[in-house]
Protein backbone atom coordinates (compact mmCIF):
# COMPACT_ATOMS: atom_id res chain seq x y z
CA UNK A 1 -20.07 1.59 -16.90
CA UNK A 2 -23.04 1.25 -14.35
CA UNK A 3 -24.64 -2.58 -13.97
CA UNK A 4 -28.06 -2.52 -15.49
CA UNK A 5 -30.62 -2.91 -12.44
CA UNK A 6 -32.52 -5.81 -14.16
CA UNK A 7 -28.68 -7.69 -14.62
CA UNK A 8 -28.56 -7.12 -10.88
CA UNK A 9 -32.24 -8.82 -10.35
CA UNK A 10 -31.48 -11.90 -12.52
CA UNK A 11 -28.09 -12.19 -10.38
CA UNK A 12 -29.51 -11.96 -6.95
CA UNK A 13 -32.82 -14.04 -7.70
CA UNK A 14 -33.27 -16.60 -5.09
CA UNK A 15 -30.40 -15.78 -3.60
CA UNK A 16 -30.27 -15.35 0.32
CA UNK A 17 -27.56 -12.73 1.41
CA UNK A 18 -25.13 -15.14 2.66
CA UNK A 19 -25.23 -16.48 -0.97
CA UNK A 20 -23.58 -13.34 -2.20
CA UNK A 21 -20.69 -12.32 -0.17
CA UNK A 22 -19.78 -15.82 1.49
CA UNK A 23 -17.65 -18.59 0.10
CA UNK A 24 -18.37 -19.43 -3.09
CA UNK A 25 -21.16 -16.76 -3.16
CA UNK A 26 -22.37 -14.64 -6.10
CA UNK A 27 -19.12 -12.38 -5.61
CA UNK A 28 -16.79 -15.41 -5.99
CA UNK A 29 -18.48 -16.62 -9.00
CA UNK A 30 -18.59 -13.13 -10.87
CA UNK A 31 -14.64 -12.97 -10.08
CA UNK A 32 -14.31 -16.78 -11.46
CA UNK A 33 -16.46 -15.49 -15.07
CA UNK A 34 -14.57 -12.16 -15.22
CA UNK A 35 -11.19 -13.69 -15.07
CA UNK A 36 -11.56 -16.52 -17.28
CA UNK A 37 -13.41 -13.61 -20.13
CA UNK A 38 -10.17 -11.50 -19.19
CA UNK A 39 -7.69 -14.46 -19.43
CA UNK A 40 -8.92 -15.75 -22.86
CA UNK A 41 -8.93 -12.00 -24.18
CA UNK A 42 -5.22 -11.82 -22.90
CA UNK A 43 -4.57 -15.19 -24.68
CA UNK A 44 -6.38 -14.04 -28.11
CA UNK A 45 -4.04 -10.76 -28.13
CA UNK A 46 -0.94 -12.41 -27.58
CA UNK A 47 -1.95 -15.10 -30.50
CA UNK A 48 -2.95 -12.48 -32.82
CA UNK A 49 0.71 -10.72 -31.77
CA UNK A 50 2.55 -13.63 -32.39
CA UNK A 51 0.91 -14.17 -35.98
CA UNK A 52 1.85 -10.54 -36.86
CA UNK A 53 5.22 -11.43 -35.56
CA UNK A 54 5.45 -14.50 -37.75
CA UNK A 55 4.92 -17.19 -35.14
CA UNK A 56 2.73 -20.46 -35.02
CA UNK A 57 0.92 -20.42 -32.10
CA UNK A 58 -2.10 -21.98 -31.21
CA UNK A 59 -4.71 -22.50 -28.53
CA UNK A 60 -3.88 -25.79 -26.14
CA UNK A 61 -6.98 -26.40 -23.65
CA UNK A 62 -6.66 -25.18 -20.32
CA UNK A 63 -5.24 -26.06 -16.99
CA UNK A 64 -6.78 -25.89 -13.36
CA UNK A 65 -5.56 -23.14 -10.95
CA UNK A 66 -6.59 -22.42 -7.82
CA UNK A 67 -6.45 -18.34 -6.26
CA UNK A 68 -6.70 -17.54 -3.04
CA UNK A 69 -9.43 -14.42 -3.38
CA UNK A 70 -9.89 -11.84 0.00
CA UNK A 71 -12.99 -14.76 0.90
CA UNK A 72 -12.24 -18.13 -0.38
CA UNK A 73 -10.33 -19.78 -2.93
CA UNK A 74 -11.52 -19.80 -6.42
CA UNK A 75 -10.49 -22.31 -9.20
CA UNK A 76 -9.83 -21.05 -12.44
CA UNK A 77 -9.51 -22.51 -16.02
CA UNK A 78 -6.02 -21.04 -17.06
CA UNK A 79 -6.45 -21.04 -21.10
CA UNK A 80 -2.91 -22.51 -22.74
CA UNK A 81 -1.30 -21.88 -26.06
CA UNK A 82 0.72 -24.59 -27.69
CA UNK A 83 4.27 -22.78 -27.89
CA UNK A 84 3.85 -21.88 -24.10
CA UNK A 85 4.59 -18.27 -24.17
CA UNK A 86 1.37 -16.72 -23.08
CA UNK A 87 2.43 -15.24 -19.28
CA UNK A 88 -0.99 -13.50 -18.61
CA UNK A 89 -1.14 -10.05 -16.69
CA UNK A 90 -3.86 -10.49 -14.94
CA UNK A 91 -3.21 -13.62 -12.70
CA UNK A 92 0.92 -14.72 -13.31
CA UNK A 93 1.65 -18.14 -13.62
CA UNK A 94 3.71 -18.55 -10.52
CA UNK A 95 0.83 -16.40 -8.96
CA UNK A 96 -1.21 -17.68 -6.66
CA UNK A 97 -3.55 -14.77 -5.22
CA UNK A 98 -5.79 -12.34 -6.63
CA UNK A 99 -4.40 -9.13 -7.52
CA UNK A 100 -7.16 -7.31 -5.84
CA UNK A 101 -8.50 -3.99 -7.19
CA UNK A 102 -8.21 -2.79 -3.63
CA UNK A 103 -4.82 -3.61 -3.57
CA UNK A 104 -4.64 -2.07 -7.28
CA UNK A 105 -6.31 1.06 -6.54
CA UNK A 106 -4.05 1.48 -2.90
CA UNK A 107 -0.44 0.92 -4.78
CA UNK A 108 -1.63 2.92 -7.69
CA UNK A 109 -2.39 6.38 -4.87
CA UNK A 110 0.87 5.31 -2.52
CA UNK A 111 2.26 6.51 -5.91
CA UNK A 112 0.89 9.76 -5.77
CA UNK A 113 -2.32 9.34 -8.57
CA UNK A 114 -4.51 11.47 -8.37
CA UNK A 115 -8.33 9.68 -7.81
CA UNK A 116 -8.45 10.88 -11.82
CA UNK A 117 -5.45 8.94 -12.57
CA UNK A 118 -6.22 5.86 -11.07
CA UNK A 119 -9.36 5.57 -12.84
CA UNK A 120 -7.61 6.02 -16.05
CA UNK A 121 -5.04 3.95 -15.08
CA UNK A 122 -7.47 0.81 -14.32
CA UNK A 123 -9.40 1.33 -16.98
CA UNK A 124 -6.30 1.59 -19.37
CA UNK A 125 -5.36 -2.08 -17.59
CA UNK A 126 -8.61 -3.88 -17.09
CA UNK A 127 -11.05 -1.99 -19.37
CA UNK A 128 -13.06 -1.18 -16.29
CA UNK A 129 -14.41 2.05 -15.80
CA UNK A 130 -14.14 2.44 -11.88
CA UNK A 131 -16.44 5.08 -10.45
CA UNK A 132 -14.08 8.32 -8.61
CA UNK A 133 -15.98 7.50 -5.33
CA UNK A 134 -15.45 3.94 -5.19
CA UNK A 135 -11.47 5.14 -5.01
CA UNK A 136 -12.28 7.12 -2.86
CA UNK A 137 -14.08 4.74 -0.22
CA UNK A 138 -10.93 2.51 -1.19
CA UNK A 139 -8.16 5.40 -0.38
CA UNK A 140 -10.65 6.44 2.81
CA UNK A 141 -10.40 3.19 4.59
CA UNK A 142 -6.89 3.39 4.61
CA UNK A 143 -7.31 6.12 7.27
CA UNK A 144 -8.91 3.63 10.37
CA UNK A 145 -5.88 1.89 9.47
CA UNK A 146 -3.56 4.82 10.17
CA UNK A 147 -5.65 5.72 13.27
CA UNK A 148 -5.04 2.21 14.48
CA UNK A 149 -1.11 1.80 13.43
CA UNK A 150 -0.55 5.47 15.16
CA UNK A 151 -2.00 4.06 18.59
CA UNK A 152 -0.19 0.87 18.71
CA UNK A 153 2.51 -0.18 21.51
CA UNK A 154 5.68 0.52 21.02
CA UNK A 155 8.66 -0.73 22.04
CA UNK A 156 9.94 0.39 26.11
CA UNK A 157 13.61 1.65 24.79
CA UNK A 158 15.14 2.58 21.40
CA UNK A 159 18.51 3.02 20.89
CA UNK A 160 18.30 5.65 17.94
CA UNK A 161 15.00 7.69 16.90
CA UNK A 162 15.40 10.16 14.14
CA UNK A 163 12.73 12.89 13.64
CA UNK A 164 12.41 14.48 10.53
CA UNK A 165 9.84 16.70 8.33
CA UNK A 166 8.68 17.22 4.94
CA UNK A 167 6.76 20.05 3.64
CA UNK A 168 3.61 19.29 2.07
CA UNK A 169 0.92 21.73 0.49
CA UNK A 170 -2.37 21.41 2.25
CA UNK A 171 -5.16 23.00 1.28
CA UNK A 172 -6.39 24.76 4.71
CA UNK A 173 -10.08 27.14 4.42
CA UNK A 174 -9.54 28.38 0.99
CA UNK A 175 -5.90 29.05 0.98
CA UNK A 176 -2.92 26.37 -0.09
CA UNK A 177 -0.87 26.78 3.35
CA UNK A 178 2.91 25.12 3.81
CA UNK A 179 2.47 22.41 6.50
CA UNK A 180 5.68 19.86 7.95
CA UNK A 181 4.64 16.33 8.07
CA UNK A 182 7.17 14.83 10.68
CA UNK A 183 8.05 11.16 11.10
CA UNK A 184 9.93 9.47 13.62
CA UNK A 185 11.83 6.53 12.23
CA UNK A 186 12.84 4.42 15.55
CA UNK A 187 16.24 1.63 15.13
CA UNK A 188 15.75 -1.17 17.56
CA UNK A 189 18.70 -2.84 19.20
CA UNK A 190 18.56 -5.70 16.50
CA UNK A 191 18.97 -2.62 14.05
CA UNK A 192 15.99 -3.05 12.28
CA UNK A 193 13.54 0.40 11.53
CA UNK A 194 10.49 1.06 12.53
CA UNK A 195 8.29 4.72 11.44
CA UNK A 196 6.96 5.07 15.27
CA UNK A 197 4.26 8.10 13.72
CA UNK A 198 3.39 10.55 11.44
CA UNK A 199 2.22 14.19 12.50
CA UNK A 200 1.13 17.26 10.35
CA UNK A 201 1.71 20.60 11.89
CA UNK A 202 1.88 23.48 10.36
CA UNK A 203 4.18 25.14 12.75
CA UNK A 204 6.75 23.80 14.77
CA UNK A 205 6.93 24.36 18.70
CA UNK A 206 7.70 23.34 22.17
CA UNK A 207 4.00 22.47 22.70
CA UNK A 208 3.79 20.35 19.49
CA UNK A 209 7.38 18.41 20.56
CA UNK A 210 5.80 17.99 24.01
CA UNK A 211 2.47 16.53 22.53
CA UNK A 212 4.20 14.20 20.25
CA UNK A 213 7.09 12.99 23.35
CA UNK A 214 3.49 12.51 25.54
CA UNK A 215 2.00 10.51 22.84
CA UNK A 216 5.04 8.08 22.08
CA UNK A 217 5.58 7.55 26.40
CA UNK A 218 1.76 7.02 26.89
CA UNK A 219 2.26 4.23 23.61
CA UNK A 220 5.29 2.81 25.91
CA UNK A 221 8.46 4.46 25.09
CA UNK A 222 10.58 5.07 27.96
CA UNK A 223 13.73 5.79 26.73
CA UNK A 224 15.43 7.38 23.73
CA UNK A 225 19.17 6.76 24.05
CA UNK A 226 19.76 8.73 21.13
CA UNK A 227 17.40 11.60 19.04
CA UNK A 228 18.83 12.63 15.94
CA UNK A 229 16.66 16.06 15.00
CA UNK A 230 18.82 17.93 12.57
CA UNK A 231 16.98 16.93 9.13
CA UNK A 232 18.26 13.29 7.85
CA UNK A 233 18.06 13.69 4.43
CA UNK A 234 18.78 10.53 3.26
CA UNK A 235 15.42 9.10 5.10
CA UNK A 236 12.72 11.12 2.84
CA UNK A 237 14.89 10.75 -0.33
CA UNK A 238 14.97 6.72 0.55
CA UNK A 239 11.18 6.45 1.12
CA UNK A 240 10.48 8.22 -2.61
CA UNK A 241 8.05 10.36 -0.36
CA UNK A 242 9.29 13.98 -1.76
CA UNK A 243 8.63 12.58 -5.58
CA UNK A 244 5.08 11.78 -4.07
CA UNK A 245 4.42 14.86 -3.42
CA UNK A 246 5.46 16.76 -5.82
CA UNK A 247 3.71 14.60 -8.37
CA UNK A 248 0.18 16.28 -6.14
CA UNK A 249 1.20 19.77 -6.43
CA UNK A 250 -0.93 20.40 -3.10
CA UNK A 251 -3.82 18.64 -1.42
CA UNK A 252 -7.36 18.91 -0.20
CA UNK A 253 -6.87 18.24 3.17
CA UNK A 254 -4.40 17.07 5.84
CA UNK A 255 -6.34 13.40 5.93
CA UNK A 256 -5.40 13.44 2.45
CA UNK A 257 -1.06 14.16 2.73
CA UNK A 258 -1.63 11.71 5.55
CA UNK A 259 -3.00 8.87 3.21
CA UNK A 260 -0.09 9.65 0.85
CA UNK A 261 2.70 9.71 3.38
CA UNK A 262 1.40 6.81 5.11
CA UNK A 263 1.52 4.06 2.09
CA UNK A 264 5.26 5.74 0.45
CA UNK A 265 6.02 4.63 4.33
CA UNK A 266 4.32 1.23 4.30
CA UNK A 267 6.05 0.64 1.12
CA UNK A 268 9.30 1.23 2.56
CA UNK A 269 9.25 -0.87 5.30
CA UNK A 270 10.05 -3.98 3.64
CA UNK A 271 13.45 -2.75 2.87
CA UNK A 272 14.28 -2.11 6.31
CA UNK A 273 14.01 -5.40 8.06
CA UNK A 274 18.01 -5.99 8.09
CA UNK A 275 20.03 -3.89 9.91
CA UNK A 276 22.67 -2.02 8.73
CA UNK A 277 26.57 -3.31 7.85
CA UNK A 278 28.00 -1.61 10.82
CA UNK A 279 25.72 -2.30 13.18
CA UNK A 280 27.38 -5.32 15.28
CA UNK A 281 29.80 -2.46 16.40
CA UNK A 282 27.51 0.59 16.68
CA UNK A 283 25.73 -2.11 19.25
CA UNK A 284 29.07 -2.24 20.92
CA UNK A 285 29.51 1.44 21.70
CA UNK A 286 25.91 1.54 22.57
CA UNK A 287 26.28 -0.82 25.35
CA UNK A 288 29.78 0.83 26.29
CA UNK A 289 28.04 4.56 26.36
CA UNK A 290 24.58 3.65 27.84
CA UNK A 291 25.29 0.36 30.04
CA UNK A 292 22.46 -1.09 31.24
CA UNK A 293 19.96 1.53 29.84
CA UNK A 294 20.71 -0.38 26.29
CA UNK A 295 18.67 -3.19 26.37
CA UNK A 296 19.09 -6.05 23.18
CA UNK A 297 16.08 -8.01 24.78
């Protein structure tokens, strides 16, 4: 549902442009109104739910709660009900940031939804019909920050790298074509993972091993004690990346798998800050086979 123009005009008049996006601006406000309609339409449900279900339950004021937004913080009348049962969806009550629709929109595609999907599925949430290109600018931005995290230093040594692939289906000029997307998943000495990159190829060669061995020693790798290359299957099963992509069938372009592959990743790594069990020993044979070359530093 489009904003009428003249809502827009009675909005924005007298308002400078700072007024808008800043602190406590016109955007901050509209997120204040929207949340309190949204909250007290959550609250009316769950009253009318628990008087189907037999259940007193009444209104009981509100409470003050401030939200940390993406600009400012923005303080909210929480509506109450007198039992105490009402746990909103939109804002928790132990919640203390906004669930942004950015954020929505990005978790929602890391799951492999389509642009089609998402829509339906925020509008099925919120009651918000959200325009297919404003997912797409969302999903689209995601790529400067996948050309910055590809360039950034790495570490000088790593004791293991694996390199794997999955195959994704790309549409390529006209035709649906098999491409490998291959990922190198780095173990520091602490044992802790780290995905180093992400490349799509769609064939596999000396040149393409050289460009991607050029690209990790000009981003400061200079030693690889160990390169495991024989397809670790556990790693693509763990990330949930293979369900990804079969839930797509095939897509548009390689930008596209790279989104996709990119956020199953990013959603990963929070699992894979402690090292493994075994690890105290594995770093014992790693100083025992490699000496000084194994740094822990």
């Amino acid at each position: 549902m489009a904003i009428e123009k003249e809502v827009l005009d009675q909005l924005l008049a007298g308002r400078e442009p700072k007024d808008v996006f800043g602190k406590d601006g016109l955007v901050d406000e509209l997120k204040r109104a929207l949340s309190e309609r949204i909250l007290n339409t959550e609250l009316d449900e769950h009253l009318e739910a628990e008087t189907a279900g037999g259940k007193s339950n009444h209104r009981n004021g509100y409470s003050k709660k401030s939200v940390s937004t993406a600009t400012s913080k923005v303080t909210l009348a929480m509506p109450r009900d007198r039992a105490g049962t009402f746990d909103p969806q939109l804002i928790a009550k132990y919640q203390r940031r906004f669930p942004d629709f950015n954020d929505r929109i990005i978790s929602t595609y890391a799951r492999g939804m389509s642009v089609r999907e998402i829509g339906g599925h925020l509008e099925e949430i919120y009651g918000i019909d959200v325009l297919p290109d404003l997912i797409s600018a969302v999903t689209d931005a995601v790529l400067d920050e996948i050309a910055e995290w590809q360039n950034r230093p790495l570490d000088v040594s790593y004791p293991l790298v694996f390199f794997d692939a999955l195959r994704v289906k790309i549409r390529d000029e006209g035709f649906v074509r098999n491409k490998a997307a291959y990922i190198a998943l780095g173990v520091l000495p602490d044992g802790t993972k780290d995905i180093l990159g992400l490349w799509i190829e769609q064939t596999e060669g000396a040149k393409f091993w050289l460009r991607v061995m050029n690209e990790l020693k000009g981003r400061n790798v200079s030693d690889i004690l160990i390169a495991v290359v024989d397809g670790l299957r556990g790693f693509p099963e763990a990330i949930n990346a293979r369900r990804a992509m079969r839930m797509r069938g095939h897509f548009p372009t390689d930008d596209a798998a790279t989104k996709l592959l990119y956020l199953c990743l990013n959603r990963a790594a929070a699992e894979w800050k402690r090292p493994p069990r075994e690890w105290s020993e594995a770093k014992t044979q790693f100083a025992i086979m490699f000496n000084e070359r194994f740094v822990t530093a």
